[in-house]
N, C-alpha and C. Protein backbone atom coordinates (compact mmCIF):
# COMPACT_ATOMS: atom_id res chain seq x y z
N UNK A 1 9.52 -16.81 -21.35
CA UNK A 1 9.97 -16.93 -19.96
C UNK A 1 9.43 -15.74 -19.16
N UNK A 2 8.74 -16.09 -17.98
CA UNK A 2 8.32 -14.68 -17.31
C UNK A 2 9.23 -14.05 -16.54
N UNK A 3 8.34 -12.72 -16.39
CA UNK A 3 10.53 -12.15 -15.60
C UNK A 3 9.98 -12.01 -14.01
N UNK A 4 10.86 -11.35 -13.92
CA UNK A 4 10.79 -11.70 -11.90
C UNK A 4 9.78 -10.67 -12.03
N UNK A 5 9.06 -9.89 -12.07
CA UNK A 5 7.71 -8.87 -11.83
C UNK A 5 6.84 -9.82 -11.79
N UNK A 6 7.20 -10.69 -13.15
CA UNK A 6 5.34 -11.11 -13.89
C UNK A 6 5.07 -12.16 -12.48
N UNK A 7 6.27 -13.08 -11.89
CA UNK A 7 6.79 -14.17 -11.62
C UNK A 7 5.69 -13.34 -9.77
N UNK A 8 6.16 -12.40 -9.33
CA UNK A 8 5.96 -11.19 -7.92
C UNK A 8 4.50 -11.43 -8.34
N UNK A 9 3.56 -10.59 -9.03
CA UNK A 9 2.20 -10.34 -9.12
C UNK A 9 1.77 -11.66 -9.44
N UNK A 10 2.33 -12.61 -9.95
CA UNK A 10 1.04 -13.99 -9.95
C UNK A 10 1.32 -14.60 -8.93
N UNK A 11 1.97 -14.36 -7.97
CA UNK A 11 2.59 -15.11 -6.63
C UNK A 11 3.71 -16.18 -6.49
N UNK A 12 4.33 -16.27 -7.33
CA UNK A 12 5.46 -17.04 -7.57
C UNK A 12 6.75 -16.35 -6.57
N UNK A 13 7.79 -17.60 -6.41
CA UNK A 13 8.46 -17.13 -6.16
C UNK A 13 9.49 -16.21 -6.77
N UNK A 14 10.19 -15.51 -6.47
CA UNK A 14 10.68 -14.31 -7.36
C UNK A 14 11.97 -13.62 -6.57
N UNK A 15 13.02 -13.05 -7.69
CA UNK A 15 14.12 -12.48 -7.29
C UNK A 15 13.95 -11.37 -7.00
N UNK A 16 13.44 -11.05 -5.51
CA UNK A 16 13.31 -9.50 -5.05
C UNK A 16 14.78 -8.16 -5.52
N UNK A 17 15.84 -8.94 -5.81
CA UNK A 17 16.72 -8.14 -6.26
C UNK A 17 17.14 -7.93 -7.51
N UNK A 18 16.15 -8.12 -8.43
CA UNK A 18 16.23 -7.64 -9.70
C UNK A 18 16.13 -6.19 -9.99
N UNK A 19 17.09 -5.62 -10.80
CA UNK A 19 17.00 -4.73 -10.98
C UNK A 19 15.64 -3.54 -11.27
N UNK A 20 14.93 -4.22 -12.05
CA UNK A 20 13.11 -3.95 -11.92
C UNK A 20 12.52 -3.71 -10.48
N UNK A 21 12.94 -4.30 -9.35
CA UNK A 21 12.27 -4.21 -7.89
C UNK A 21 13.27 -2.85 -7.46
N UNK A 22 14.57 -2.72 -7.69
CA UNK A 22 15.53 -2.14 -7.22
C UNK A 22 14.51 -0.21 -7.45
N UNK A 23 14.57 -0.20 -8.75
CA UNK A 23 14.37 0.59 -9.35
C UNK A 23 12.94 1.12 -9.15
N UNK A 24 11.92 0.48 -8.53
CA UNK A 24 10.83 0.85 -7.94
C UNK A 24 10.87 1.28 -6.45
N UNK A 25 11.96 0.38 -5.70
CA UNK A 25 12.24 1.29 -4.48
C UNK A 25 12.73 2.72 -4.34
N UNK A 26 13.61 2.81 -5.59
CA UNK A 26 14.52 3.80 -5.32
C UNK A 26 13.77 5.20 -5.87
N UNK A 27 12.54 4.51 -6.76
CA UNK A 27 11.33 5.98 -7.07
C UNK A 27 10.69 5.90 -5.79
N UNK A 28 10.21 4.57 -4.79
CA UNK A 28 9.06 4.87 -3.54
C UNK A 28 10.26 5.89 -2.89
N UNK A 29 11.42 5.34 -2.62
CA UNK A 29 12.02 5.87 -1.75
C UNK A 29 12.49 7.56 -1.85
N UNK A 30 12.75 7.88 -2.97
CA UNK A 30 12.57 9.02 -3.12
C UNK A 30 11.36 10.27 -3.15
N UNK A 31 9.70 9.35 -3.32
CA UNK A 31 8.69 10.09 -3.12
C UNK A 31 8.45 10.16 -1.49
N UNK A 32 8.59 8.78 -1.02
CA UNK A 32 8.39 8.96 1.05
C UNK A 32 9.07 10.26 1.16
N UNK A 33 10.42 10.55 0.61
CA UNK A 33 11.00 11.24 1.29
C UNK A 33 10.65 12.56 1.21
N UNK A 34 9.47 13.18 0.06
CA UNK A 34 9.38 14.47 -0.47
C UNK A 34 7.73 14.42 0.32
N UNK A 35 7.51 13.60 0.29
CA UNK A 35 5.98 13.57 0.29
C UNK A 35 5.81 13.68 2.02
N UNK A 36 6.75 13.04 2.62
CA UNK A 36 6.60 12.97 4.45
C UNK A 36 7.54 14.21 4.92
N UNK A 37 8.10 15.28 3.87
CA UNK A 37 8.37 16.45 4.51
C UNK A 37 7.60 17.09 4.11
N UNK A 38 6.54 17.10 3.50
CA UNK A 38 5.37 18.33 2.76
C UNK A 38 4.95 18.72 3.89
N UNK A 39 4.60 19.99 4.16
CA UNK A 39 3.50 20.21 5.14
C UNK A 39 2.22 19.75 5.01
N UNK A 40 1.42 19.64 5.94
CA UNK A 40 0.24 19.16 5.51
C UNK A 40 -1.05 19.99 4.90
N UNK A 41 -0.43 21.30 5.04
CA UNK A 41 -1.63 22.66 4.71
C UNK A 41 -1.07 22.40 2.97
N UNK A 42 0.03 22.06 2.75
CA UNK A 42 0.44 21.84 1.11
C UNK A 42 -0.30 20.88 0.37
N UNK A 43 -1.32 20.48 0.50
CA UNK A 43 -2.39 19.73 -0.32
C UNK A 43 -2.25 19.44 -1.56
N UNK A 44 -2.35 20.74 -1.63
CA UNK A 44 -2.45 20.35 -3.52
C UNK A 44 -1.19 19.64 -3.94
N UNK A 45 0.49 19.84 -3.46
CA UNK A 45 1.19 19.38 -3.70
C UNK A 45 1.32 18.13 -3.24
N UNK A 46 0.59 17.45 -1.82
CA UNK A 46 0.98 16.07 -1.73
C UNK A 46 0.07 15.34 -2.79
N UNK A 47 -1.59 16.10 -3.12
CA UNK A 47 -1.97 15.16 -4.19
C UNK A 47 -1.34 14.74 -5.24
N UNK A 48 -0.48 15.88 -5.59
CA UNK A 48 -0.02 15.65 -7.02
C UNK A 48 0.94 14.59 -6.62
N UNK A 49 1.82 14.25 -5.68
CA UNK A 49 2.69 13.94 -5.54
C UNK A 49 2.07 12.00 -5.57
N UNK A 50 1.04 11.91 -4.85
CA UNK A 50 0.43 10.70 -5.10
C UNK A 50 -0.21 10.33 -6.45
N UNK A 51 -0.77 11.33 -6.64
CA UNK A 51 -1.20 10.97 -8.10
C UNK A 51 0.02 10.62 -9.24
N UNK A 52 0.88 11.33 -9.06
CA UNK A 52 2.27 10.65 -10.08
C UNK A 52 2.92 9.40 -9.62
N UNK A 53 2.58 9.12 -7.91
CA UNK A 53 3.45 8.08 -7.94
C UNK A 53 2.56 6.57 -7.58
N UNK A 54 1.59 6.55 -7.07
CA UNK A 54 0.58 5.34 -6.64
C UNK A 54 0.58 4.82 -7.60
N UNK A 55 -0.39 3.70 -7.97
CA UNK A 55 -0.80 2.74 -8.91
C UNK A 55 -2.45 4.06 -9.72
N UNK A 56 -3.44 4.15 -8.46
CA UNK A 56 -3.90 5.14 -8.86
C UNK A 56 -4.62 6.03 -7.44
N UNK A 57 -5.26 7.41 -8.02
CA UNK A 57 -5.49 7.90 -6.99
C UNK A 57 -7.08 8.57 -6.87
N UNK A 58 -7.98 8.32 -6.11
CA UNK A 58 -9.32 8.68 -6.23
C UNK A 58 -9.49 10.35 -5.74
N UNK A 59 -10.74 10.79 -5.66
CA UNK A 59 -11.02 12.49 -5.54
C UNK A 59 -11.22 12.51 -3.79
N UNK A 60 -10.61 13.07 -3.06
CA UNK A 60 -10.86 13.85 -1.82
C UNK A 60 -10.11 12.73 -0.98
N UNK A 61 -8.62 12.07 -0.99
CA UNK A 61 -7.99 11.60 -0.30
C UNK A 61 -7.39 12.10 0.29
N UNK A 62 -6.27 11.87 1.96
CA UNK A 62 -5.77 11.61 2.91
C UNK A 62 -4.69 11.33 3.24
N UNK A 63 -3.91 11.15 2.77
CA UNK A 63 -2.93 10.13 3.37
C UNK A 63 -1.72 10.82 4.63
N UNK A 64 -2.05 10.48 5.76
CA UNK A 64 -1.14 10.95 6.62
C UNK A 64 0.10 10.50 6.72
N UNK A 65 1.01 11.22 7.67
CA UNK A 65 2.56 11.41 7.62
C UNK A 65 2.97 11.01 9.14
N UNK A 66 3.84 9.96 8.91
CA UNK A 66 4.53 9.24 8.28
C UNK A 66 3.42 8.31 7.29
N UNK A 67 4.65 7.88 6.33
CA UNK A 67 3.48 7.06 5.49
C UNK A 67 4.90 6.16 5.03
N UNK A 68 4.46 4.74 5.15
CA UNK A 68 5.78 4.13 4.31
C UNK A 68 5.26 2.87 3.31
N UNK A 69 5.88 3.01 2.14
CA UNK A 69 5.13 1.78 1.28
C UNK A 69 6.39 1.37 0.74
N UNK A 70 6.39 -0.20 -0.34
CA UNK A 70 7.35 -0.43 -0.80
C UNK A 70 7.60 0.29 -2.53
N UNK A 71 6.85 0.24 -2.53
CA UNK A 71 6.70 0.73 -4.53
C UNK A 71 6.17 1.76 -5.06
N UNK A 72 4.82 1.95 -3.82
CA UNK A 72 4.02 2.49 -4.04
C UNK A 72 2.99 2.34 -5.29
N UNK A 73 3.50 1.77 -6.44
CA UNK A 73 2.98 1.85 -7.91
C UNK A 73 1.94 0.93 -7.37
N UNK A 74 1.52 -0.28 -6.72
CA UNK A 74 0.76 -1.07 -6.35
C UNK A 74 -0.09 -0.72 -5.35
N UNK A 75 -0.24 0.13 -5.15
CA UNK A 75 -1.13 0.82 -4.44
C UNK A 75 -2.57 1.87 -5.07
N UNK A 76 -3.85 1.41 -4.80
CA UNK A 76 -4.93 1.74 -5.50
C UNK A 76 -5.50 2.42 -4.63
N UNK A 77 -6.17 3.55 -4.54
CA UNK A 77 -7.34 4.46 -3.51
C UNK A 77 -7.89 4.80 -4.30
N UNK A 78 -9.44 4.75 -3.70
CA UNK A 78 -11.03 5.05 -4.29
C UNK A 78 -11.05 5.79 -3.89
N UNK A 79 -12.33 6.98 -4.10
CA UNK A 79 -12.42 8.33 -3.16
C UNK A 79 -13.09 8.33 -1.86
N UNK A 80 -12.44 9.82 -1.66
CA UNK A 80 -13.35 9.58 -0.33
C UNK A 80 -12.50 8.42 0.80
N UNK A 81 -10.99 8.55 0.65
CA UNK A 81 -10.43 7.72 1.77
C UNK A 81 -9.80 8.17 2.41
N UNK A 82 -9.26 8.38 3.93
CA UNK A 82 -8.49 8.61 4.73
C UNK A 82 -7.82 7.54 5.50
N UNK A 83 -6.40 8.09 5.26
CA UNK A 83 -5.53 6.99 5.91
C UNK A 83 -4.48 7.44 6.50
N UNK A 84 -4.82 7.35 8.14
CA UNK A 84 -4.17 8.12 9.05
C UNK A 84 -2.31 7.79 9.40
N UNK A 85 -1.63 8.78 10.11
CA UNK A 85 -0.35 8.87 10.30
C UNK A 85 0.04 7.13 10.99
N UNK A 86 1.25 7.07 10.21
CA UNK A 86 2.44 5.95 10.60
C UNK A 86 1.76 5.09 9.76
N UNK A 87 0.78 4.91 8.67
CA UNK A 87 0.47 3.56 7.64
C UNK A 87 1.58 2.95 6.83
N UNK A 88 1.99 1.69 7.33
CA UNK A 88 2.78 1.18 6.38
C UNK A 88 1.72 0.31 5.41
N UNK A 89 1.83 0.44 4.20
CA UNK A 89 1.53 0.09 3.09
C UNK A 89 2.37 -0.86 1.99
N UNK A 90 3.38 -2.45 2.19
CA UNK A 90 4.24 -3.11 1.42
C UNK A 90 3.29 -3.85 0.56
N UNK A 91 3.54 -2.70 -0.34
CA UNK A 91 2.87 -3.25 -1.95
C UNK A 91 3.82 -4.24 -3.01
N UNK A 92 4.64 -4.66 -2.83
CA UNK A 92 4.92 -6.13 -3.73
C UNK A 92 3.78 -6.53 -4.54
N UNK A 93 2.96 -6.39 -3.76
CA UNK A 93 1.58 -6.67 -4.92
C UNK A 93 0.80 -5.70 -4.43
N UNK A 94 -0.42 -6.02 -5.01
CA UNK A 94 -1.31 -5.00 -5.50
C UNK A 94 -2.50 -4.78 -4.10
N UNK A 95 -2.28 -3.45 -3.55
CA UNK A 95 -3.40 -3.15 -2.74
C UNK A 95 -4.55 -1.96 -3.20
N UNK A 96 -5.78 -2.42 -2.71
CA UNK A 96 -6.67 -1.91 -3.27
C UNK A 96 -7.19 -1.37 -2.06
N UNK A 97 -7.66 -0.19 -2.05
CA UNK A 97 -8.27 0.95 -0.85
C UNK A 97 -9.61 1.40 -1.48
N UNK A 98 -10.82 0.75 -1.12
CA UNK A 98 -12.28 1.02 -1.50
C UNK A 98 -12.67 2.45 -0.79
N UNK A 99 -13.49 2.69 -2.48
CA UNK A 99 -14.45 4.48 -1.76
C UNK A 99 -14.48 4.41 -0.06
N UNK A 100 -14.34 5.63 0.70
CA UNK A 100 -15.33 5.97 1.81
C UNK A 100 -14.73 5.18 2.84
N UNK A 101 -13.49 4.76 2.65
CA UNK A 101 -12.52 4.05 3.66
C UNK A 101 -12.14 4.97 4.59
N UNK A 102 -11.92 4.40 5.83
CA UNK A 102 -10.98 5.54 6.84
C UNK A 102 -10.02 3.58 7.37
N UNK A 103 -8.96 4.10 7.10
CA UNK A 103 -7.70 3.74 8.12
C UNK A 103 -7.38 4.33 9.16
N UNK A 104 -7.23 3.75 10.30
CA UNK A 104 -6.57 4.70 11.35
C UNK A 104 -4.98 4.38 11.78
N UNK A 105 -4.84 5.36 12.51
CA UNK A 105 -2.87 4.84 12.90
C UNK A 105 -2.33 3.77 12.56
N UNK A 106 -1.40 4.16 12.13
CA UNK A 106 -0.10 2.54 12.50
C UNK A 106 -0.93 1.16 12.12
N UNK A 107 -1.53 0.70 11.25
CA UNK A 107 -2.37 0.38 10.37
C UNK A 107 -1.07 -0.45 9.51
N UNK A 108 -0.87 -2.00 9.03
CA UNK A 108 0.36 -2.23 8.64
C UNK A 108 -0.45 -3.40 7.78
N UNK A 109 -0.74 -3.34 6.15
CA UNK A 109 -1.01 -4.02 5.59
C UNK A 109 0.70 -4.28 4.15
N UNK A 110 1.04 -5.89 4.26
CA UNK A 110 1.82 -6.48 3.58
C UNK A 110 1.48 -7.44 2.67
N UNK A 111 1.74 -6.92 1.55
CA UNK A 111 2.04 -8.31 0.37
C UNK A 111 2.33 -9.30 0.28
N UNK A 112 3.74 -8.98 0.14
CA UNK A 112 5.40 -9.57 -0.01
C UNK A 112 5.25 -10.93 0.86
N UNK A 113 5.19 -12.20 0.35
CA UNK A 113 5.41 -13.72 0.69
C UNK A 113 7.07 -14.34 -0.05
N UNK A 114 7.81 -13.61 0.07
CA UNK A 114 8.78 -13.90 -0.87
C UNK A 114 9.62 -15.37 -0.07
N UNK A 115 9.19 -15.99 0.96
CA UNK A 115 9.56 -16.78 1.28
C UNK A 115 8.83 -18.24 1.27
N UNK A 116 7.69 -17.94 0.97
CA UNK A 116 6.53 -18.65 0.63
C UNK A 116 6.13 -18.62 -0.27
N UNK A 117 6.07 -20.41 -0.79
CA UNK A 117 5.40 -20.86 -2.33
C UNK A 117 4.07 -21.03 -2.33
N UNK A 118 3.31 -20.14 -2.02
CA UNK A 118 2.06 -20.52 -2.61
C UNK A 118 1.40 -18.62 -2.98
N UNK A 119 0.22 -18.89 -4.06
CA UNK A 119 -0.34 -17.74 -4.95
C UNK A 119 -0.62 -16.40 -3.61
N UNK A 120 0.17 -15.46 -3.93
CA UNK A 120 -0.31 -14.14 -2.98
C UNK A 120 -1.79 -13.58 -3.56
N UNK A 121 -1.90 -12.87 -2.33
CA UNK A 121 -3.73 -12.34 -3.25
C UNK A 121 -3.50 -10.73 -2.73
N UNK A 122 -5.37 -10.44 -3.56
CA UNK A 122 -5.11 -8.97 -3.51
C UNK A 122 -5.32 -8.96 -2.32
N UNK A 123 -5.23 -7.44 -1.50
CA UNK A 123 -5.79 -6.67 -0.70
C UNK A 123 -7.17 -5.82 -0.61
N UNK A 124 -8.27 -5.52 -0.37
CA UNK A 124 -9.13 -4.44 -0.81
C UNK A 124 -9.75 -4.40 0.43
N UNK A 125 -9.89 -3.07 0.92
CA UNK A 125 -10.07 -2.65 2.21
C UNK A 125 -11.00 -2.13 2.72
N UNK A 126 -12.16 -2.04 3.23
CA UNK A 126 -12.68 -0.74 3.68
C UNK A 126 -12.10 0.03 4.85
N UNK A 127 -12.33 -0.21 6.22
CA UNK A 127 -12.31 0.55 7.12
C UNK A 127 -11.69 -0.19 8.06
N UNK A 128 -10.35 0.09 8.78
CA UNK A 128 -9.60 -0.56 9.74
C UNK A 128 -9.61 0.99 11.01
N UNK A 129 -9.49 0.10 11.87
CA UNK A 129 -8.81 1.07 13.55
C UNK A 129 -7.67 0.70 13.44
N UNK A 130 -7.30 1.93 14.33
CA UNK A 130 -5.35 1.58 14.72
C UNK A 130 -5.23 0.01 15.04
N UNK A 131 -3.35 0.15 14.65
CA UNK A 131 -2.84 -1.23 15.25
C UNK A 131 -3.38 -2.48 14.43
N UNK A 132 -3.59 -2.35 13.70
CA UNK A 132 -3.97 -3.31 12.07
C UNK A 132 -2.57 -4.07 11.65
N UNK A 133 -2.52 -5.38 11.52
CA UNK A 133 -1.73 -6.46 10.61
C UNK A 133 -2.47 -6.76 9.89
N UNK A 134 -2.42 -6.67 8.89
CA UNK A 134 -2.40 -7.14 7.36
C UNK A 134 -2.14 -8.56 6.24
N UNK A 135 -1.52 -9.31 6.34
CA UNK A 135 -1.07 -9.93 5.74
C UNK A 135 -1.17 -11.23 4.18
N UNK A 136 -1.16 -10.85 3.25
CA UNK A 136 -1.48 -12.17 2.28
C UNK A 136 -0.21 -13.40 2.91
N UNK A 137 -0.95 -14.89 2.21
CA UNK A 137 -1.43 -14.87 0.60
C UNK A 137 -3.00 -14.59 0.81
N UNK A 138 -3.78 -14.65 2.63
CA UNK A 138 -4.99 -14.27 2.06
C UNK A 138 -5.84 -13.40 1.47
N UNK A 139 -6.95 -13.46 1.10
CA UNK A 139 -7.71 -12.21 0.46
C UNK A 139 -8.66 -11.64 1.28
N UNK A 140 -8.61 -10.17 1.68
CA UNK A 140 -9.10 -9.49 2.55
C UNK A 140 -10.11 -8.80 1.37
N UNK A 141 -11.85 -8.93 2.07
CA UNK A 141 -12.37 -7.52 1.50
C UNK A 141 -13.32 -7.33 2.83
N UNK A 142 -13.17 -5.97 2.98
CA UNK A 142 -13.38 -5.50 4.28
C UNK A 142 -14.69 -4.61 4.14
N UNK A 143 -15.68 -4.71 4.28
CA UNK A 143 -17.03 -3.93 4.21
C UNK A 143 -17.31 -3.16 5.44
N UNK A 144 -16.74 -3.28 6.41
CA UNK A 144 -17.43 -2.42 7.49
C UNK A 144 -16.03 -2.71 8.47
N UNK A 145 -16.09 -2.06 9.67
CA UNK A 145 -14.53 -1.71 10.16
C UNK A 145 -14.38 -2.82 10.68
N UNK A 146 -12.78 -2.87 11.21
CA UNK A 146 -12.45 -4.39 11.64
C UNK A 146 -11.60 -3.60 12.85
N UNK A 147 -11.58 -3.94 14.47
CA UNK A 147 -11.58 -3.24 15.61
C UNK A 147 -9.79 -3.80 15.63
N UNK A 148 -9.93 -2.94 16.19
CA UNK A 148 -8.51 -2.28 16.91
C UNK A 148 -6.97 -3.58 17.06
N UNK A 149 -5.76 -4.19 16.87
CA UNK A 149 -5.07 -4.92 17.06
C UNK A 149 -5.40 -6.30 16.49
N UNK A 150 -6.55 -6.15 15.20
CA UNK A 150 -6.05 -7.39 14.08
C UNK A 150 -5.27 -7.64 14.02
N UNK A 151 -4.63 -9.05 13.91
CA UNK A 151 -3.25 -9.48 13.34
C UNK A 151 -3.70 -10.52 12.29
N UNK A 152 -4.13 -10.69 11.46
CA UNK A 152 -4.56 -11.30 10.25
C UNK A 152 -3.96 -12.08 9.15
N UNK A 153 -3.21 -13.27 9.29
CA UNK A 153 -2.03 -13.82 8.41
C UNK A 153 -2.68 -15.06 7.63
């Protein structure tokens, strides 16, 4: 029997309140909270702080403050990416951030179809401008920038 995770990542519908989802918020929610009071001259400490908590983390990243994700663990960066202040990031599933990316502001890429039966897909990004929507079940791969107030569902 698959459990509500396996049920989340192949796109099924799924009990967002399983204790397994609970328990990944309550690690995102406790890193937002350490990681969006760091100063930003504290570097070395926000890397580390991503590197323990993302899915994974590439050499010479970015990530500006505010920053809000759901899990964070589903979240992938290549090197060489910058991803500017107010990015929401709802990883329910799996987002992927390609080498040599820049995100800009308020930038809002989502997973989570938990109301909708059909297969969610990945994310993989290159280069967005502010004011970015996001959204699966489609599959985004982004090679060159995509201008300013996408709304993409």
């Amino acid at each position: 029997m698959k459990t509500e995770l396996d049920k989340c990542l192949s796109g099924e519908l799924y009990d967002a309140h399983d204790p397994v989802f609970k328990q990944f918020k309550q690690t995102a929610t406790r890193f937002l909270h350490i990681y969006n009071n760091t100063n930003y001259d504290e570097s070395d400490k926000r890397t580390q702080l991503l590197k323990e908590t993302l899915g994974s983390l590439g050499d010479d990243v970015s990530v500006g403050t505010p920053f809000l994700c759901d899990y964070a663990r589903n979240i992938h960066i290549g090197n060489k990416v910058s991803i500017n202040m107010g990015c929401s990031l709802m990883d329910s599933n799996v987002i992927t951030i390609e080498d040599e990316t820049m995100i800009a502001p308020n930038v809002q890429i989502y997973t989570g179809t938990p109301l909708l039966n059909y297969r969610t897909g990945l994310i993989r990004i290159g280069s967005l401008t502010g004011n970015n929507t996001l959204s699966v079940p489609a599959r985004y791969q982004f090679t060159s920038a995509v201008a300013a107030g996408l709304v993409a569902a």
